[in-house]
Protein backbone atom coordinates (compact mmCIF):
# COMPACT_ATOMS: atom_id res chain seq x y z
CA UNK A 1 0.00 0.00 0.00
CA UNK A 2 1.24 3.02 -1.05
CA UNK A 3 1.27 5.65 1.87
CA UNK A 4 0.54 9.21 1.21
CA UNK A 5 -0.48 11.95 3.82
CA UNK A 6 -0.22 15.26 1.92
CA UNK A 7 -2.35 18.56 2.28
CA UNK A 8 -0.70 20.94 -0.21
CA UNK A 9 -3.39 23.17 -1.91
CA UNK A 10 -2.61 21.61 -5.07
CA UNK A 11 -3.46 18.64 -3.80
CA UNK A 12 -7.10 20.68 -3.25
CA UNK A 13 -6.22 20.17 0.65
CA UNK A 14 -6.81 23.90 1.32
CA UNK A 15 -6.65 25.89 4.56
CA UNK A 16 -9.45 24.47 6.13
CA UNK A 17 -8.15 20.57 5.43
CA UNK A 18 -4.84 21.20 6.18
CA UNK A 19 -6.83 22.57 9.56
CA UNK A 20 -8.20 19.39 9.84
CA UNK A 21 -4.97 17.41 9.25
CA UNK A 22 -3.32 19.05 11.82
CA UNK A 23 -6.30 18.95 14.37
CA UNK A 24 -6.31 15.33 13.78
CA UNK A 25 -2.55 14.35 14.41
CA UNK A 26 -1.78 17.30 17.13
CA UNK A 27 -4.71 16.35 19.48
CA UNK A 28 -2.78 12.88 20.30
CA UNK A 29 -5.39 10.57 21.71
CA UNK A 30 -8.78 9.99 20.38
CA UNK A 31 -10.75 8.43 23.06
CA UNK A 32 -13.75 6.20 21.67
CA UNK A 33 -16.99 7.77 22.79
CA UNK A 34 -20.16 6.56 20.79
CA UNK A 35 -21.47 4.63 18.45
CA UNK A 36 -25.04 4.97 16.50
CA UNK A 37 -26.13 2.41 14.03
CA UNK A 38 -27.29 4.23 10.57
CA UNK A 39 -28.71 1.26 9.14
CA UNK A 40 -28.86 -2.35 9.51
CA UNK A 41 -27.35 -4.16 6.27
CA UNK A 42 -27.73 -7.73 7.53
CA UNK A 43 -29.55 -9.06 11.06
CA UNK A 44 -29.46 -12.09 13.39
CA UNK A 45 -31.99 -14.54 14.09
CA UNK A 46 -34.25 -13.21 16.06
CA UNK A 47 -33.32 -9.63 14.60
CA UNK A 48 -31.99 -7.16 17.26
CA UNK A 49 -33.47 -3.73 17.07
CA UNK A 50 -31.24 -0.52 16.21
CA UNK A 51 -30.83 -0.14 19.56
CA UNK A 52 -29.97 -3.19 20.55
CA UNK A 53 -26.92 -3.34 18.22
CA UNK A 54 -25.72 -0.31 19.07
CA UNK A 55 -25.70 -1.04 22.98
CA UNK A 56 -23.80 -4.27 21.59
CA UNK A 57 -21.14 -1.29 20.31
CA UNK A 58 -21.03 0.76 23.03
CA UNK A 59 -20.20 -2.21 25.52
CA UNK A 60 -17.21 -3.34 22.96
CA UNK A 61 -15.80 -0.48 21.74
CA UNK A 62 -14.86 1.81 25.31
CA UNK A 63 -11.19 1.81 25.63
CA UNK A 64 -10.34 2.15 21.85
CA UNK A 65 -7.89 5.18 21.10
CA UNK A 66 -6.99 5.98 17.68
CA UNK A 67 -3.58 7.83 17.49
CA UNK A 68 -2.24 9.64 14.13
CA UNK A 69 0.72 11.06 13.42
CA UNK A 70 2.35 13.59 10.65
CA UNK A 71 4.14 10.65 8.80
CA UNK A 72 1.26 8.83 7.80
CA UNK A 73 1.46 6.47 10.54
CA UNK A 74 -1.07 5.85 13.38
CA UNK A 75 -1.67 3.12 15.79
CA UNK A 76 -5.07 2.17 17.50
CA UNK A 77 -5.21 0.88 20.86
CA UNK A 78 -7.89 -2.32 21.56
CA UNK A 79 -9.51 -2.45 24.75
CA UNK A 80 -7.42 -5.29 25.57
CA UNK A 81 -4.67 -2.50 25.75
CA UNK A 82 -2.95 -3.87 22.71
CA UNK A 83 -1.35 -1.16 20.29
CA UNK A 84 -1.84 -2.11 16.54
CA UNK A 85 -0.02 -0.04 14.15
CA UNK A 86 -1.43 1.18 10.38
CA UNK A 87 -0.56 3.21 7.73
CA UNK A 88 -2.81 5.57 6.33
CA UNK A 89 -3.99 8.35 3.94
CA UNK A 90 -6.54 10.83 3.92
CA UNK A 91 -8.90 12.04 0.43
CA UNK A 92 -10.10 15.36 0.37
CA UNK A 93 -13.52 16.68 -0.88
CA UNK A 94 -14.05 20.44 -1.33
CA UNK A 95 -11.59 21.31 1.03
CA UNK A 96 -12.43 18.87 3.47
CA UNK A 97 -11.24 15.39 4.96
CA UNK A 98 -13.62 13.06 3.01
CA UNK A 99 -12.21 10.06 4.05
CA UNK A 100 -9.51 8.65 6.29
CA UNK A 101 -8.03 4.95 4.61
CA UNK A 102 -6.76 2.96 6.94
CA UNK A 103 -4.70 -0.12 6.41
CA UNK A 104 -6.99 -0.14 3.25
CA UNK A 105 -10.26 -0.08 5.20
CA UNK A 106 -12.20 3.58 4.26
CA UNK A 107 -13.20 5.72 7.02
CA UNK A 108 -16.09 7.89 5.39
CA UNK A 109 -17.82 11.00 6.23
CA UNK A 110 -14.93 12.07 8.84
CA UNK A 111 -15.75 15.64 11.21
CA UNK A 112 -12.87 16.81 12.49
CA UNK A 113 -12.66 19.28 15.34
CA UNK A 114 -11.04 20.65 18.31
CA UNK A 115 -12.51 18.24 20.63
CA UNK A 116 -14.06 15.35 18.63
CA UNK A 117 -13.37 12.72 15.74
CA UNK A 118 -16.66 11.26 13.74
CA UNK A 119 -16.52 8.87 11.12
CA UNK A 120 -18.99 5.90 9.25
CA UNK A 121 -17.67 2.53 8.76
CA UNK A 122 -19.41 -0.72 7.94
CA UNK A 123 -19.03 -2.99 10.63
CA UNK A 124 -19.45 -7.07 10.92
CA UNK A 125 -19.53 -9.34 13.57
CA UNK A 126 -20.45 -12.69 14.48
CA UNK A 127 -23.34 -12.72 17.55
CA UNK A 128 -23.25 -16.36 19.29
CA UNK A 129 -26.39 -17.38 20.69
CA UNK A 130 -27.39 -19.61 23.42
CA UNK A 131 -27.12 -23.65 22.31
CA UNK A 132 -23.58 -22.50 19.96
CA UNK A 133 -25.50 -20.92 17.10
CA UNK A 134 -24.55 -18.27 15.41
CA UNK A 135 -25.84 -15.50 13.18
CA UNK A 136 -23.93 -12.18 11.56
CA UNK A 137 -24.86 -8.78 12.52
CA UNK A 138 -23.49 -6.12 10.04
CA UNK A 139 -24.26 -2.21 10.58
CA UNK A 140 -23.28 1.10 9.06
CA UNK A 141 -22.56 3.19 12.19
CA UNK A 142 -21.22 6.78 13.21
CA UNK A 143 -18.50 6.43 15.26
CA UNK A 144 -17.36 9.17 17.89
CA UNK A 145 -14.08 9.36 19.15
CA UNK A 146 -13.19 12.55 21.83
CA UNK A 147 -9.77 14.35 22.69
């Protein structure tokens, strides 16, 4: 994978993603805070309501830190306290971080601000019920990470 972090204007980066870039690297730590599930792509049997899914996220997910830094290189911390690092790149649109690629895997519809870090991802996971069987849950979700 080619790895690429650049936000030159002629790269059509402008002020305000170069802003962005630099909000997202110099703030360090980016604390996972909350998930909401956008849609359901595929349920389990019985199906689980929106909001049961996304209490399934908010009980995995505390204790995840995503760190960036100005070589292209971030790391992102599990709740198990393991460190895993990635490469990764970041696509503009209209002056704006689009999208944040991460060991391959897009990050769309990224906010960046002072205080807070919000992206969409599709996510997939196996739910095991009672009696060993199991069925796939897979969501589009906002994530919400905090400084």
């Amino acid at each position: 994978m080619a790895l690429l972090v650049s936000c030159s204007k002629d790269d059509g980066g402008g002020g305000s993603s170069e802003t962005e870039l630099q909000l997202l690297i110099d703030h360090g730590d980016w604390n996972f805070q909350s998930a909401e599930v956008l849609e359901i792509g595929v349920n389990s049997e019985p199906p689980r309501s929106k909001q049961e899914i996304q209490d399934i996220l908010m009980d995995e997910k505390p204790g995840t830190i995503f760190k960036f830094h100005d070589d292209g290189a971030g790391s992102r911390v599990l709740p198990s306290g393991e460190s895993v690092p990635f490469p990764y790149t970041v696509e503009y649109s209209n002056g704006k971080i689009k999208t944040i690629s991460i060991g391959g895997t897009d990050f769309d519809n990224v906010a960046v601000t002072a205080n807070s870090l919000q992206f969409t991802r599709y996510l997939e996971w196996q739910v095991y019920e009672g009696g060993g069987s199991e069925n796939w849950v897979a969501v589009d979700a906002r994530l919400t990470f905090k400084h």
